[in-house]
C-alpha atoms as a PDB file:
ATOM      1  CA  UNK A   1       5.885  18.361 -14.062  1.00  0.00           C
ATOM      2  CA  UNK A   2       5.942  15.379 -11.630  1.00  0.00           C
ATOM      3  CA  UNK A   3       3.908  16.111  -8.475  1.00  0.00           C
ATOM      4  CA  UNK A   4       2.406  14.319  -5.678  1.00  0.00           C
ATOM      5  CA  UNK A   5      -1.266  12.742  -6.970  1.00  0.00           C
ATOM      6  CA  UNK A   6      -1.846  10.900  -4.313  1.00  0.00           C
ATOM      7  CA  UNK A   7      -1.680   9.911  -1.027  1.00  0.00           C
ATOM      8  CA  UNK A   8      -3.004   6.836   0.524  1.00  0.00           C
ATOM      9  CA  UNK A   9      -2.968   4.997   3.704  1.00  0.00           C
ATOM     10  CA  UNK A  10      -4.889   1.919   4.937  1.00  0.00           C
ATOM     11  CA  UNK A  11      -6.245   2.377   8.335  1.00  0.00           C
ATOM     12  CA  UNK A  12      -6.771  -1.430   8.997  1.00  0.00           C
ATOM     13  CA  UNK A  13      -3.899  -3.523   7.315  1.00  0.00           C
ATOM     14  CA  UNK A  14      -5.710  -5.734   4.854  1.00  0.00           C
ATOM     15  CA  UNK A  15      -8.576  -3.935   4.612  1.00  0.00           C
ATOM     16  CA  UNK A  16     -10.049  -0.980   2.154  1.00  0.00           C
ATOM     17  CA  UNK A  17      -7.515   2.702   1.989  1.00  0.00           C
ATOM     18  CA  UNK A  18      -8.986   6.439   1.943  1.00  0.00           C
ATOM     19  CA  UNK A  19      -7.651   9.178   0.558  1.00  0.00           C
ATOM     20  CA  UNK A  20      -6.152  12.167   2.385  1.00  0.00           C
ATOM     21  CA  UNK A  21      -4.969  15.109   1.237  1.00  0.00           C
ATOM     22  CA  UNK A  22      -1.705  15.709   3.472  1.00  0.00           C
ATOM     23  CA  UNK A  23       0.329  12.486   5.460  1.00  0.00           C
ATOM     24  CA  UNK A  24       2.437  13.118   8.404  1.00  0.00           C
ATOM     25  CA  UNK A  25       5.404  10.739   8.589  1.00  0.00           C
ATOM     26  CA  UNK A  26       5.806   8.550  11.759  1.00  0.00           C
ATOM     27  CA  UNK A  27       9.017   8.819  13.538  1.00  0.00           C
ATOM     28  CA  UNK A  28       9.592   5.310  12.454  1.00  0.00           C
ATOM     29  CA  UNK A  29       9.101   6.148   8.765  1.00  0.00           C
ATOM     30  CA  UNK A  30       5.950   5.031   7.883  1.00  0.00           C
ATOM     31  CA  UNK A  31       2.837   7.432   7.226  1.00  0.00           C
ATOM     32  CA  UNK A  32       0.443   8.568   9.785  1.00  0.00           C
ATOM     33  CA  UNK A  33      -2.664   6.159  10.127  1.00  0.00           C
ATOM     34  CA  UNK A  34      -1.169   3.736   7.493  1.00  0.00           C
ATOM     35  CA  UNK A  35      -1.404  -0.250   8.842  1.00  0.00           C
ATOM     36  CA  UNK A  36      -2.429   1.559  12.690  1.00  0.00           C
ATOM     37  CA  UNK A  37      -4.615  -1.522  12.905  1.00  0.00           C
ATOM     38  CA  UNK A  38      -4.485  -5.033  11.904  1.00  0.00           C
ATOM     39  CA  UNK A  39      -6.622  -8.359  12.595  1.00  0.00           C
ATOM     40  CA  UNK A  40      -4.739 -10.937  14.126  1.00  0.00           C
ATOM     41  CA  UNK A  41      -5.420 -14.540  15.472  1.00  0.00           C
ATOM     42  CA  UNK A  42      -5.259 -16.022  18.523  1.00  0.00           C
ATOM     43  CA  UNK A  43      -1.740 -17.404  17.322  1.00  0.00           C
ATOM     44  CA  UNK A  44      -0.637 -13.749  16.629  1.00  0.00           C
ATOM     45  CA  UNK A  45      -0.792 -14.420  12.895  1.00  0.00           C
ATOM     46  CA  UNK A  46      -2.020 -11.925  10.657  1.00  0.00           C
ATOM     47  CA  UNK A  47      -5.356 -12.071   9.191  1.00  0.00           C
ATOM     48  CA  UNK A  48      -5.297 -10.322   5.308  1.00  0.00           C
ATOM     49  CA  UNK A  49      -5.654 -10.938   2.131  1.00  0.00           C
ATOM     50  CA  UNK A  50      -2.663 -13.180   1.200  1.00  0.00           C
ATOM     51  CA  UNK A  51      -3.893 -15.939   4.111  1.00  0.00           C
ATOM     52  CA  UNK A  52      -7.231 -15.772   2.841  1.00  0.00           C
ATOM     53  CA  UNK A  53      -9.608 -14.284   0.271  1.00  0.00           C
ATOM     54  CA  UNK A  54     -12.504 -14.086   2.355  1.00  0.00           C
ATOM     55  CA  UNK A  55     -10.964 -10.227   3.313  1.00  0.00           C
ATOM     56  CA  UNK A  56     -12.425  -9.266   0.159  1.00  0.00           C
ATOM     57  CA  UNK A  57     -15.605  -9.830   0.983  1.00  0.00           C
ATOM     58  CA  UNK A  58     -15.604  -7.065   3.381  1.00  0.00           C
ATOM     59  CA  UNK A  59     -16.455  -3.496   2.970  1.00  0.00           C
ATOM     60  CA  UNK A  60     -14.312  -0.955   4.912  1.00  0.00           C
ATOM     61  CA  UNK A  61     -14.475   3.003   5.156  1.00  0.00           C
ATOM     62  CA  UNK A  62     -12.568   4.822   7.953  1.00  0.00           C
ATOM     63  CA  UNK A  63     -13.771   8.346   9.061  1.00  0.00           C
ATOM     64  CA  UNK A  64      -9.741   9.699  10.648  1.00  0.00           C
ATOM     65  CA  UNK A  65     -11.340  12.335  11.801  1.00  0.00           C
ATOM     66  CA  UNK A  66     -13.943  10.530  13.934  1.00  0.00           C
ATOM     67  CA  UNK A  67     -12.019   7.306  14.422  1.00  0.00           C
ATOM     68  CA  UNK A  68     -14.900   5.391  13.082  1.00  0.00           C
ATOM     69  CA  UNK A  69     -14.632   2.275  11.492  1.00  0.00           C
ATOM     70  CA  UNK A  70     -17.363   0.640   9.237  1.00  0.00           C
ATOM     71  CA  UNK A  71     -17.323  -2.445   8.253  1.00  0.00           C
ATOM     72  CA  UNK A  72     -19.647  -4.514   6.647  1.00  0.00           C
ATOM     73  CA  UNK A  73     -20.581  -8.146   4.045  1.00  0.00           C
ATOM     74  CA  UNK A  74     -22.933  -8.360   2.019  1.00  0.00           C
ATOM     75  CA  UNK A  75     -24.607 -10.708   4.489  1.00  0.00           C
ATOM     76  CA  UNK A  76     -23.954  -8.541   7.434  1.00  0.00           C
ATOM     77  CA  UNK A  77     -25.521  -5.253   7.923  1.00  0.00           C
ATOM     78  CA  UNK A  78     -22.933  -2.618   8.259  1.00  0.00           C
ATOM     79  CA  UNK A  79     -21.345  -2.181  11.782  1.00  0.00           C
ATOM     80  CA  UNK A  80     -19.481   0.949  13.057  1.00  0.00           C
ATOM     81  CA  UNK A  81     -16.970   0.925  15.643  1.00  0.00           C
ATOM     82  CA  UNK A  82     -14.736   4.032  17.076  1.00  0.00           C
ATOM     83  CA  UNK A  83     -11.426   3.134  17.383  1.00  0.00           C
ATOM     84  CA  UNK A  84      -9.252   3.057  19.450  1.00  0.00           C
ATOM     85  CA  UNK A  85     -12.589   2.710  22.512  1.00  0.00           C
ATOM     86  CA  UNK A  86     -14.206   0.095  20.723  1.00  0.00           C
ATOM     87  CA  UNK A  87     -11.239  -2.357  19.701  1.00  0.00           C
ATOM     88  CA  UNK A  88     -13.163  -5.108  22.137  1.00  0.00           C
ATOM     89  CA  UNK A  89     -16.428  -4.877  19.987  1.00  0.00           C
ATOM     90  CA  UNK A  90     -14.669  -4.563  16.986  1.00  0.00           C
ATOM     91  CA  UNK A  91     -12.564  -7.629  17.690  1.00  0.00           C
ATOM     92  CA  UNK A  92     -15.659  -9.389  19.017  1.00  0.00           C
ATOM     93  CA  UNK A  93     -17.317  -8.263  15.387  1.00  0.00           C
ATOM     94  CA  UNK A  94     -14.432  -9.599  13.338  1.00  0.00           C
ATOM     95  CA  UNK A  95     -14.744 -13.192  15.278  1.00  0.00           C
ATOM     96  CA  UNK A  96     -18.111 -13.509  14.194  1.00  0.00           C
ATOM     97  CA  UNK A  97     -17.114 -12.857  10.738  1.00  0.00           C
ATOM     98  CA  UNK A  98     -13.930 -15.211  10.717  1.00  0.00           C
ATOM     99  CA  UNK A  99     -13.770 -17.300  13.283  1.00  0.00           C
ATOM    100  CA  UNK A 100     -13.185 -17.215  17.580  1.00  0.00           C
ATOM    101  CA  UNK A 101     -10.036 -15.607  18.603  1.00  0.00           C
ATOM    102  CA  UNK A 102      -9.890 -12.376  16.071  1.00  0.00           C
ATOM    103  CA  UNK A 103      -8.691  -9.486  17.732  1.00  0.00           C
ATOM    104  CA  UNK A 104      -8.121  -5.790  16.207  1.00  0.00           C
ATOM    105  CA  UNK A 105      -4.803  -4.687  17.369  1.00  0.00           C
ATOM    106  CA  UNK A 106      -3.184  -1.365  17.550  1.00  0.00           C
ATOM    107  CA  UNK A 107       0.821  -0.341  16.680  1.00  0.00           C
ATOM    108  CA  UNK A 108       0.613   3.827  16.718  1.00  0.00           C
ATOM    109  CA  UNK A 109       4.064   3.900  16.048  1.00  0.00           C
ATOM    110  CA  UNK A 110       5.174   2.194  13.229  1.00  0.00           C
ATOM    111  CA  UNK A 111       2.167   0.243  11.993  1.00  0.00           C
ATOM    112  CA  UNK A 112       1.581  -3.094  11.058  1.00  0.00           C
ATOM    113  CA  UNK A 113       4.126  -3.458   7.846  1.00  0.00           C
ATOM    114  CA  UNK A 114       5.490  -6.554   6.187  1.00  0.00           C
ATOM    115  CA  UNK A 115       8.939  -5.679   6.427  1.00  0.00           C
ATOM    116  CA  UNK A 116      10.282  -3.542   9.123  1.00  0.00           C
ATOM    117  CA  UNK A 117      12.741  -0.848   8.948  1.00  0.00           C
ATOM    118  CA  UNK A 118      11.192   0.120   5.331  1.00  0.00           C
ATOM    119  CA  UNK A 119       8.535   3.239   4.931  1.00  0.00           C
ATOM    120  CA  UNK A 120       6.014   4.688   2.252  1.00  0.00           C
ATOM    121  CA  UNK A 121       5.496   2.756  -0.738  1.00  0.00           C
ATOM    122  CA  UNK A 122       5.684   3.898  -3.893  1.00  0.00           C
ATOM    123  CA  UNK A 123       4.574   3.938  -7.392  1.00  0.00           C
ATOM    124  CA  UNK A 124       3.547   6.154 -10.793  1.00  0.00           C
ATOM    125  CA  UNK A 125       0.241   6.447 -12.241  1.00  0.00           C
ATOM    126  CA  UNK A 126       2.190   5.746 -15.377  1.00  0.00           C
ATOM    127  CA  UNK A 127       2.720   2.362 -13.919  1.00  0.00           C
ATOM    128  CA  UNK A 128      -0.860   1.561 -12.774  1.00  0.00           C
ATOM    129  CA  UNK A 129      -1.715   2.476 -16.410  1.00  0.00           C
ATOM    130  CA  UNK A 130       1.312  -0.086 -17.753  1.00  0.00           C
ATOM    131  CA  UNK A 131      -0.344  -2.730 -15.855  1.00  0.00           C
ATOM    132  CA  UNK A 132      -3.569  -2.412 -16.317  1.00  0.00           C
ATOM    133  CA  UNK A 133      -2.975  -2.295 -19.916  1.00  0.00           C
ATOM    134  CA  UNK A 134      -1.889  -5.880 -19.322  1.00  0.00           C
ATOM    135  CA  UNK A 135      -5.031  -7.157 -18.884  1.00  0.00           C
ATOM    136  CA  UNK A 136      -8.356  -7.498 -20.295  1.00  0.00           C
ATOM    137  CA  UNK A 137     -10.744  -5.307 -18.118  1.00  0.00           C
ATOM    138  CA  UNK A 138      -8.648  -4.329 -15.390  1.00  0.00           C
ATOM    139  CA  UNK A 139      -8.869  -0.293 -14.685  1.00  0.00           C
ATOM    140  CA  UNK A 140      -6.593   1.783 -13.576  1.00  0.00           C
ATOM    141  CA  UNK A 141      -8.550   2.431 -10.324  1.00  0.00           C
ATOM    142  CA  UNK A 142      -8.541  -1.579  -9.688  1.00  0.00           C
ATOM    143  CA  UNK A 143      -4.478  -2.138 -10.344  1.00  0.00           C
ATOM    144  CA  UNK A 144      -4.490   0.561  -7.671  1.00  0.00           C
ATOM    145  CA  UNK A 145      -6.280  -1.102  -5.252  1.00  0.00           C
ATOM    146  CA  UNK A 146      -4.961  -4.116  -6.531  1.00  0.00           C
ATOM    147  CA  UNK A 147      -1.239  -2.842  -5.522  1.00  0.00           C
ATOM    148  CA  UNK A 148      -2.109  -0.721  -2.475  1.00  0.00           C
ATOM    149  CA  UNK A 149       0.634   2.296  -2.709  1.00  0.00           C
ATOM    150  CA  UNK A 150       0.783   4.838  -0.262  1.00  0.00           C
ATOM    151  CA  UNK A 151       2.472   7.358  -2.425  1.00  0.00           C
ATOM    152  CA  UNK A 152       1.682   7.764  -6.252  1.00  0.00           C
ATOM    153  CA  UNK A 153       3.725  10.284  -8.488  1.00  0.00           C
ATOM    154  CA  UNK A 154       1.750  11.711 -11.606  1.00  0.00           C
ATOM    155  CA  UNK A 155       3.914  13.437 -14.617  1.00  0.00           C
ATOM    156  CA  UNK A 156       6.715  10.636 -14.722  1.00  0.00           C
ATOM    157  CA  UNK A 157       7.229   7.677 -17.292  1.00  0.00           C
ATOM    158  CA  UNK A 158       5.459   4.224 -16.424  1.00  0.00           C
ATOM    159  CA  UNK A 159       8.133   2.677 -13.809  1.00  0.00           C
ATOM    160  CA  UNK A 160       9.939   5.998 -13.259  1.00  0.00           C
ATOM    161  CA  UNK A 161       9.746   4.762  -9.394  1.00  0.00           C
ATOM    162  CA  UNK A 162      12.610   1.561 -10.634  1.00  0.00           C
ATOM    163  CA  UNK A 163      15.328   4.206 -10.672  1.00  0.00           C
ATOM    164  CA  UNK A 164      15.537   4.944  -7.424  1.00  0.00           C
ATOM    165  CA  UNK A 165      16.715   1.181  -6.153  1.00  0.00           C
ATOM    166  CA  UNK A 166      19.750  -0.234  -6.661  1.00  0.00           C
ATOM    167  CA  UNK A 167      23.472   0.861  -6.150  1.00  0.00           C
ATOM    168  CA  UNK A 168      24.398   4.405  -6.700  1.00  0.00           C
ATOM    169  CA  UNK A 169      20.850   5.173  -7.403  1.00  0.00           C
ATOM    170  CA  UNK A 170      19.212   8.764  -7.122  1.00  0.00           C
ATOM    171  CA  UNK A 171      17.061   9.877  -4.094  1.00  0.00           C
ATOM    172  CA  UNK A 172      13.656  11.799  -5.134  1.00  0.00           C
ATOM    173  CA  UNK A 173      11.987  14.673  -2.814  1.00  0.00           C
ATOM    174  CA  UNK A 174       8.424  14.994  -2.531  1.00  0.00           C
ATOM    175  CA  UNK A 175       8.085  18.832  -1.521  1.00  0.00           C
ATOM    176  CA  UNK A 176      11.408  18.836   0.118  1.00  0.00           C
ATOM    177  CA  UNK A 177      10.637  15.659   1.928  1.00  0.00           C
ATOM    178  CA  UNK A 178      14.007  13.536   1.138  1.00  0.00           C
ATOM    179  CA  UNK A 179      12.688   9.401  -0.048  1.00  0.00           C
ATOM    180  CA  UNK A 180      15.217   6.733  -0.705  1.00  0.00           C
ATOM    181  CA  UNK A 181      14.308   3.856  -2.257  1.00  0.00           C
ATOM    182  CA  UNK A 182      15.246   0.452  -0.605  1.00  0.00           C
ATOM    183  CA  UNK A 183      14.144  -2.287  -2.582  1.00  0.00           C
ATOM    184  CA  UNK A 184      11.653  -3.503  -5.384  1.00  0.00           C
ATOM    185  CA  UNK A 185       8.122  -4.480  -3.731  1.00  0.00           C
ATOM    186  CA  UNK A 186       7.716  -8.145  -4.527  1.00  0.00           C
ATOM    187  CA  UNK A 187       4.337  -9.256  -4.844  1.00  0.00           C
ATOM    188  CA  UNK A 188       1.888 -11.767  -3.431  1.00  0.00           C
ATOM    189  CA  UNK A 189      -1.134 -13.235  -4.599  1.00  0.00           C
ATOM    190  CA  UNK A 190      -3.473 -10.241  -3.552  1.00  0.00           C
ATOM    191  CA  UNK A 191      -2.501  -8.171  -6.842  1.00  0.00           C
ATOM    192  CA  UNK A 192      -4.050 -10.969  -8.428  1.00  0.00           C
ATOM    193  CA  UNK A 193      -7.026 -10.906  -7.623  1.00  0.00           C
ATOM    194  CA  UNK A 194     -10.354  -8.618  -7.826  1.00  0.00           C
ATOM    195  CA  UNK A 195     -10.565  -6.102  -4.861  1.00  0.00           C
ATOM    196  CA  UNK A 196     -14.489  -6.498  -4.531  1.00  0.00           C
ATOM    197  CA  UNK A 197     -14.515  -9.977  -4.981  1.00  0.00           C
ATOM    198  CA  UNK A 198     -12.055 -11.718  -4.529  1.00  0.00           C
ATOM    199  CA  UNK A 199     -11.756 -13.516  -8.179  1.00  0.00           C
ATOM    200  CA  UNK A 200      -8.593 -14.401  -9.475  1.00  0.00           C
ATOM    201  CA  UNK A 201      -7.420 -13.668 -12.820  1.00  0.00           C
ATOM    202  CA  UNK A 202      -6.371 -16.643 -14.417  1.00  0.00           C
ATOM    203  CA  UNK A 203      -2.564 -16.963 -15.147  1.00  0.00           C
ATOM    204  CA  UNK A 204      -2.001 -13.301 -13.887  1.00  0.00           C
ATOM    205  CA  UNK A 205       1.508 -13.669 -12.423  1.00  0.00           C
ATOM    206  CA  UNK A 206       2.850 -15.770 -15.678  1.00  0.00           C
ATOM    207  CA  UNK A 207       1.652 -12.535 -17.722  1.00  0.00           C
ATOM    208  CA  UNK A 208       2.993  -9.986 -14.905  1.00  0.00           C
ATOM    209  CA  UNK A 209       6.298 -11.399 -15.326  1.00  0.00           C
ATOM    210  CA  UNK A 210       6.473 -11.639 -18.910  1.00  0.00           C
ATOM    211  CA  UNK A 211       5.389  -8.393 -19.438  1.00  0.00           C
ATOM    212  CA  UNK A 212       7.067  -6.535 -16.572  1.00  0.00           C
ATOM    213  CA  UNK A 213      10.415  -8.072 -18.363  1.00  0.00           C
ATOM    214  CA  UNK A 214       9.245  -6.864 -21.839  1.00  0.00           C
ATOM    215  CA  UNK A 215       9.171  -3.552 -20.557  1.00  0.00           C
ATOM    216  CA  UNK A 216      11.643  -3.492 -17.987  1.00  0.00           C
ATOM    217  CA  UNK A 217      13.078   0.221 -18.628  1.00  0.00           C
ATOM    218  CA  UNK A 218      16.752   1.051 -19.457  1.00  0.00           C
ATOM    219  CA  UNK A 219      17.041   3.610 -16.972  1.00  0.00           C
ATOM    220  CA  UNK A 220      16.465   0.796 -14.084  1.00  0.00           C
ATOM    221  CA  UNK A 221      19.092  -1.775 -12.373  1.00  0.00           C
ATOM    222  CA  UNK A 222      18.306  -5.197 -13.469  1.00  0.00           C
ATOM    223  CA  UNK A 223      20.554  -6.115 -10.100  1.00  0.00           C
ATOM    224  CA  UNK A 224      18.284  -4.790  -8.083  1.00  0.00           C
ATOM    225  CA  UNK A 225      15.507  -6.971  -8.655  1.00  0.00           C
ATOM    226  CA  UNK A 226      15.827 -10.523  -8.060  1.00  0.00           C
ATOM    227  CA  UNK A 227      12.535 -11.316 -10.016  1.00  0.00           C
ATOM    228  CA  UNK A 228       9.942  -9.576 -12.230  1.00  0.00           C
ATOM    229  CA  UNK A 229       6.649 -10.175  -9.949  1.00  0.00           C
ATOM    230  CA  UNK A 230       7.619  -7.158  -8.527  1.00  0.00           C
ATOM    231  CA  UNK A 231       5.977  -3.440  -8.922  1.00  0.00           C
ATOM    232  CA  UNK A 232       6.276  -0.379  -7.061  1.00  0.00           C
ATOM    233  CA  UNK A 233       9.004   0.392  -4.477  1.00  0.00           C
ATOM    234  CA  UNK A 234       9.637   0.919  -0.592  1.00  0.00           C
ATOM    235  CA  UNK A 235      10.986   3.764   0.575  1.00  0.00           C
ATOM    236  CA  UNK A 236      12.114   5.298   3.831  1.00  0.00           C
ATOM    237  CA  UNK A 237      12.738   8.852   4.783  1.00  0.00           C
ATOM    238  CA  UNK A 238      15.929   9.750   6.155  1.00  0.00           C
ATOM    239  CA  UNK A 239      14.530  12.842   8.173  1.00  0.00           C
ATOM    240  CA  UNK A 240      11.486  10.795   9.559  1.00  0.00           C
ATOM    241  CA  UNK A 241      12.466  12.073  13.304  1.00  0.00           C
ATOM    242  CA  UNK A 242      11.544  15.783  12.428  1.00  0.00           C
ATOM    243  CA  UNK A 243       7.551  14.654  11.442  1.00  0.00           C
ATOM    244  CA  UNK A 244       7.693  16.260   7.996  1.00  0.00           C
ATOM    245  CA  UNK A 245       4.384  16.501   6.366  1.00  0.00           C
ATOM    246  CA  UNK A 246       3.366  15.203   2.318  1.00  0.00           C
ATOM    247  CA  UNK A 247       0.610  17.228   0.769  1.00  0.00           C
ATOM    248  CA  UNK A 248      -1.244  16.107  -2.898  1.00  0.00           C
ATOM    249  CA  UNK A 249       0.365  18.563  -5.136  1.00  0.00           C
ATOM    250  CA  UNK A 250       3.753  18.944  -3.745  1.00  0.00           C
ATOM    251  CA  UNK A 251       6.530  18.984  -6.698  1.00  0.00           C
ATOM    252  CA  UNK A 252       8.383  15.518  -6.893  1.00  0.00           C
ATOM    253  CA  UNK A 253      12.049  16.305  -7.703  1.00  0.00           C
ATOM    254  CA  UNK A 254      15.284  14.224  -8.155  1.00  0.00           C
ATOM    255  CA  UNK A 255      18.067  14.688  -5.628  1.00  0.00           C
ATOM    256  CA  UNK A 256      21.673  12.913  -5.636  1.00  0.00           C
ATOM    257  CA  UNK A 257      22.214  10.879  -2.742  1.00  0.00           C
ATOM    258  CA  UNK A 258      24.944  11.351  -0.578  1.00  0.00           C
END
């Protein structure tokens, strides 16, 4: 039986996700908490992992209870901030580690994502296990901090989450919460490398692609992709306006869409 295994959401874009057992979704589509922060420049550029590696060498945890933030290197001793009262220290914090001009900023309503008008990203654990079966070494636990999904479906094929993009394709419903898929994820270099570390595994998008074509699955629109470095899906939720709420466990069914 498909379900909901689990949900995700990364407090400070760029930085470490937690677990939680239940997700409210934004009124602009995204989950509650997910991206709320991000580190930005002076220029208003975004500081994460596909600028520069040196994000890996942080440790993050996030207490959303709380609103405490802990961050810390292995050369720095860990520092906690509570957010959102201590963005200034925080900010001041994150200069020292990367450089004058670093600010923590804030967006409670939609959060800090890559592409806007999408939601909740999406993948099976059937496809974390695909990929990491790709490569020597690589566990299922790193692909998924490797990928960084908010939503992961258990009890479904690898790549089950490819049907739902394309034309005429099928909605799903996590626990009567209506998703539509919008378009493939496309990836960066982050997938690449090692989520403690930051080390790079050599030639890892020539394999991706030549695998992720190998396996490409027959129930999936080849039009909808424009290129095989690409794994997991975004989504949005039609009825984001009413709030609904996702709960680990909730029954993942397929729905026609209108």
């Amino acid at each position: 039986m498909a379900r909901l295994e689990r949900l995700r959401i990364y407090p400070v874009k760029g930085l470490d996700g937690i677990d939680v057992d239940t997700a409210s979704v934004r009124a602009g589509g995204t989950l509650g908490g997910d991206r709320e922060y991000a580190l930005g420049d002076a220029d208003n550029d975004p500081l994460n992992g596909k600028r520069t590696a040196a994000v890996h060498d942080l440790n993050a945890a996030f207490d959303p209870e709380s609103g405490t933030l802990s961050v810390g290197t292995e050369s720095r001793e860990t520092a906690q901030f509570t957010l959102p009262a201590e963005r200034d220290r925080a900010s001041a914090w994150f200069s020292d580690v990367f450089g004058d001009g670093i600010t923590l900023e804030r967006n409670e309503d939609r959060g800090f994502v890559d592409r806007p008008g999408m939601g909740p990203s999406v993948v099976s654990t059937a496809t974390l296990e695909a990929v990491a079966s790709w490569f020597d070494g690589l566990t299922v636990e790193s692909v998924r901090r490797r990928l960084r999904a908010n939503v992961e479906v258990s009890g479904v094929p690898a790549f089950w989450e490819d049907r739902f993009v394309g034309d005429d394709a099928p909605a799903f419903a996590v626990g009567g919460v209506r998703f539509e898929g919008i378009t493939p994820c496309g990836r960066c270099v982050v997938p690449s490398r090692d989520p403690d570390t930051g080390e790079a595994v050599p030639a890892f998008r020539r394999r991706f692609v030549r695998k992720r074509r190998e396996t490409f699955p027959e129930f999936a629109d080849p039009d909808a992709f424009e290129h095989f470095f690409a794994v997991m899906i975004l989504a949005r939720v039609p009825e984001a306006a009413s709030r609904p709420t996702l709960r680990v466990g909730d029954a993942v069914t397929d729905v026609n869409r209108d």
